[in-house]
Each structure stands twice: as C-alpha cells, then as structure tokens.
Protein backbone atom coordinates (compact mmCIF):
# COMPACT_ATOMS: atom_id res chain seq x y z
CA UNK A 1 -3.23 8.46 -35.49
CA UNK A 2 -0.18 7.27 -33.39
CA UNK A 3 2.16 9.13 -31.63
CA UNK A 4 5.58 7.89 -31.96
CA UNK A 5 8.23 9.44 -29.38
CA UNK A 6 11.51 8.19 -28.48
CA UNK A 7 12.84 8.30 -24.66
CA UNK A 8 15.43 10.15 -23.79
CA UNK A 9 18.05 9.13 -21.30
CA UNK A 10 19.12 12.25 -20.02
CA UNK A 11 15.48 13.65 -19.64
CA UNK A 12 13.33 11.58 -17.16
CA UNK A 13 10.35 13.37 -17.58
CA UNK A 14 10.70 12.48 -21.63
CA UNK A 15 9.24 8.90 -20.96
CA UNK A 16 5.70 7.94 -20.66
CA UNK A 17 6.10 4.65 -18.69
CA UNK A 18 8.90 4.94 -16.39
CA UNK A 19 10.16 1.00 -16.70
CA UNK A 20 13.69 1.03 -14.73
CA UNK A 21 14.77 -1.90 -16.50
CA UNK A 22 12.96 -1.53 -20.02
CA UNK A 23 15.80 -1.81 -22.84
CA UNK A 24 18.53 -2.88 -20.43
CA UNK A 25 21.39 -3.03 -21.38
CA UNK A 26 20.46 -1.62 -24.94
CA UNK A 27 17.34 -0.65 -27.06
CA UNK A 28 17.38 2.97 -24.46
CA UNK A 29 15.76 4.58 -27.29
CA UNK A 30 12.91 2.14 -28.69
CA UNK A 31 9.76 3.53 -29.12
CA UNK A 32 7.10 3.87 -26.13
CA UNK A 33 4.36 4.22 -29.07
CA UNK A 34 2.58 0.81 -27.83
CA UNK A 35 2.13 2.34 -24.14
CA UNK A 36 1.20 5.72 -24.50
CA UNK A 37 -1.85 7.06 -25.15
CA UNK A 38 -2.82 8.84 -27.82
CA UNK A 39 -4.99 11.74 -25.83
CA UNK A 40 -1.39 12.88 -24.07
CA UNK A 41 0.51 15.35 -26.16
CA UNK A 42 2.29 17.22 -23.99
CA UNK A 43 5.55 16.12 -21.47
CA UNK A 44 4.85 19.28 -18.89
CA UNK A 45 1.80 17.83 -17.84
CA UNK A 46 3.77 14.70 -17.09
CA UNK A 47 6.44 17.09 -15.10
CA UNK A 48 3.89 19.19 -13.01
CA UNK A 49 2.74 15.88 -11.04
CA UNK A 50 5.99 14.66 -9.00
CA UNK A 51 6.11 10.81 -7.52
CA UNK A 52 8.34 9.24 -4.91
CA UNK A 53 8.42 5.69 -5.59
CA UNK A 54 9.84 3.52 -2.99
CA UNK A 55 10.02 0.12 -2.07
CA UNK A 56 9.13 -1.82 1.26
CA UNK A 57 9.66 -5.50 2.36
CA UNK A 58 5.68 -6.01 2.44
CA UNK A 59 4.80 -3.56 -1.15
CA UNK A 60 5.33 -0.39 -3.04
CA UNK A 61 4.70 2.89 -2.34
CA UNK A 62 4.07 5.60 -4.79
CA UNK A 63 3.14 9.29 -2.81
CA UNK A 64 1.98 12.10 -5.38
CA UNK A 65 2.08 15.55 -4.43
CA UNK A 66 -1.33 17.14 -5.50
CA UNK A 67 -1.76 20.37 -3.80
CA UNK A 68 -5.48 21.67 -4.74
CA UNK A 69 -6.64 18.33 -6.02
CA UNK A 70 -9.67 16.72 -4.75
CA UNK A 71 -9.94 13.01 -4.06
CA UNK A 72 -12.59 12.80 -7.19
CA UNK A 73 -10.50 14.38 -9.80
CA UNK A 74 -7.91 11.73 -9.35
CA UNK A 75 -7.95 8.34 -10.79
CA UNK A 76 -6.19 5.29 -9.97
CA UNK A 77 -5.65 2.01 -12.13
CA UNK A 78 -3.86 -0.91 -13.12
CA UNK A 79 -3.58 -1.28 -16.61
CA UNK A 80 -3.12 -4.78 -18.55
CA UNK A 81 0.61 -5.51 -18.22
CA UNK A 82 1.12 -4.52 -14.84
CA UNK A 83 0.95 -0.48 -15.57
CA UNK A 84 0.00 1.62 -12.67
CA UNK A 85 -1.57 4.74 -13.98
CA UNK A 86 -1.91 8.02 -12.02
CA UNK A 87 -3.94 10.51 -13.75
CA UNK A 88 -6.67 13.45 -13.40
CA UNK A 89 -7.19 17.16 -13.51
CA UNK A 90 -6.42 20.40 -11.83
CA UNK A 91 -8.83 22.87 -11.84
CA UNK A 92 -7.61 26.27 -13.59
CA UNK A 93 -9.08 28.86 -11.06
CA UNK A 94 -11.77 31.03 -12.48
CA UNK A 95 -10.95 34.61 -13.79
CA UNK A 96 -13.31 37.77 -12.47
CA UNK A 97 -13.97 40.26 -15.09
CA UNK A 98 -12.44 42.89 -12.90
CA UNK A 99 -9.28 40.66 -12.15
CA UNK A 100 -6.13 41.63 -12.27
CA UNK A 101 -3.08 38.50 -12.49
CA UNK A 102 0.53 39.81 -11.90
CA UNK A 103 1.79 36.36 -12.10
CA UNK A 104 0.71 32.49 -12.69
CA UNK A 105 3.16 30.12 -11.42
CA UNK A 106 0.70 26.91 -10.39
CA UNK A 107 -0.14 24.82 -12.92
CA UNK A 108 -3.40 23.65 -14.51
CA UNK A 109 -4.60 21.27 -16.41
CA UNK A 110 -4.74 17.26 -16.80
CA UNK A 111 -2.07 15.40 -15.45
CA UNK A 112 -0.42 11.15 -15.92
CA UNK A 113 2.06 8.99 -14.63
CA UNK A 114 2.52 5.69 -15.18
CA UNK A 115 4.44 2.67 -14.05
CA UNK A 116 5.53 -0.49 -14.71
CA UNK A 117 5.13 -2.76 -11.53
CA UNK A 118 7.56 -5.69 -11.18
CA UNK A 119 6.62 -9.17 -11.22
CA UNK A 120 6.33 -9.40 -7.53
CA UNK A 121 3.68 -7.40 -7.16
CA UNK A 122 0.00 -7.86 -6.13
CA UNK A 123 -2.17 -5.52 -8.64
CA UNK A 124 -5.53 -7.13 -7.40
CA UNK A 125 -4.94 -5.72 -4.24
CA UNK A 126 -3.75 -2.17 -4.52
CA UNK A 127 -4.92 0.23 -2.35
CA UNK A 128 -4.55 4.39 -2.13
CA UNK A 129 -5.58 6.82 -0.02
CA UNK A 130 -5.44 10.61 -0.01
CA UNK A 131 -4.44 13.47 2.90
CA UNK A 132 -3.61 16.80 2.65
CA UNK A 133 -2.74 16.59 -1.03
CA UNK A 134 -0.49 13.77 -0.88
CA UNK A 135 -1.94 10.67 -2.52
CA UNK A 136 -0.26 7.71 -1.41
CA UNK A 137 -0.50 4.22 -3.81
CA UNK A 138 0.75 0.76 -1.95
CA UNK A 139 1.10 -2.20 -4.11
CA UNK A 140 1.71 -5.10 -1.61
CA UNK A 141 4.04 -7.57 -3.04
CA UNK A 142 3.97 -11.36 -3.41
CA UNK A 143 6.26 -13.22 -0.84
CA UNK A 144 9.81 -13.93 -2.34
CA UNK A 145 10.06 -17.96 -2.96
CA UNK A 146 12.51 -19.57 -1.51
CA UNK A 147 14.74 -21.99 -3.24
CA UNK A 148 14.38 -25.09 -1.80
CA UNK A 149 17.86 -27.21 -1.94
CA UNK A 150 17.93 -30.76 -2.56
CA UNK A 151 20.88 -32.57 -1.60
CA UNK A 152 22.22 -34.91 -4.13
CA UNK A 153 24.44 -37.97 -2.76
CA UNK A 154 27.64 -38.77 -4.47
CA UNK A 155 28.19 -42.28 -5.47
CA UNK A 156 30.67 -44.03 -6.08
C-alpha cells in the first residue's frame, strides 16, 4: 500500500523531502508519494528532530539536535537521487511500577529527515560526526566550473 500525501506550503514540517526548489514555480502541491516511505505515518516524528542546514564555500552542513540519542541509534545515508536521510530512535524511558509521571513533555519514538542535495555536491564523500547531542552532516561540494571565454574575431 502507498501513501499518497500532498505538501503543504504553509506547513514545513508537512513535507517528507524538503527539496527548496522542487515544483518551482508551480506543481507546490504534487505528490511526494515516490519519495516517502511507506513505514512513516506520522508528521510529529518528522517535527520532534530539528535541522539547521547551511551552506559553506567548501560543502554543506546539516547539525541535528538529538538530546538523549546515542551515536548507534542514529543512521546516516545517501539515498539514490541524491537524498540525504537522517533517521533513528529515541528511547522512551522505562516506567517503575511504583512511578508516578506528573508530566511528559520529551518526545519518544523513531524519528526522519530527509534532503535533497544539489548537484554540486559530493555524496561519496560525506562525513558526520556526533558531540553532545548535536550530530553534524558535511557534504563537501564539487568545485564550481568556470566558464572559460573564447574570444571570437570579427571579420570583415
């Protein structure tokens, strides 16, 4: 069975593959049915894992905040099409029979984001590392070509 959702422009969290130029200038609310996968069901676990994505001269550089998360619950990979995917699980702390909760505000449970990299970057050599709950993701990216300019004489 597929899952068919549409995107919606005013929610960011709404779409699966955050592609800042998918659709542009129209088609904002095709369906993301080909890229998502069929095991994710539910947008909050997209919205408990927050990404800064920001962009270098020399790569990418995606930081994840995951307080609580250990290095081997995480998982990092570059899908076919140039998808980064950020995904894993956080542990649900265990209950004591003679517990007694007043309040559960930290969230549990498995967690994804995923990106579309642009063409300039180098997915055969991405790297991540992981401190104090912050994962950080670098992409390096491919050297920008430069136009080389012939000049053409004028006859005549």
């Amino acid at each position: 069975m597929s899952l068919v959702r549409r995107s919606n422009i005013f929610d960011p969290f709404s779409l699966d593959l955050w592609d800042p130029l998918q659709g542009f200038p129209f088609d904002a609310f095709r369906s993301l049915s080909e890229t998502r996968p069929d095991s994710v069901s539910d947008s909050s676990a997209f919205a408990n894992t927050r990404v800064d994505w920001k962009e270098t001269p020399e790569a990418h550089v995606f930081k994840a905040d995951l307080p609580g998360v250990k290095r081997e619950e995480v998982r990092v990979e570059v899908e076919e099409g140039r998808v980064l995917q950020i995904s894993g699980e956080r542990s649900k702390e265990s209950e004591e029979k003679n517990d007694k909760w007043h309040r559960v505000e930290r969230s549990s449970g498995k967690f994804l984001r995923r990106f579309r990299l642009p063409e300039n970057a180098k997915v055969d050599q991405v790297k991540a590392t992981m401190e104090n709950g912050v994962l950080t993701v670098t992409v390096p990216k491919e050297e920008a070509k430069k136009s080389e300019v012939k000049s053409i004489e004028i006859s005549g």
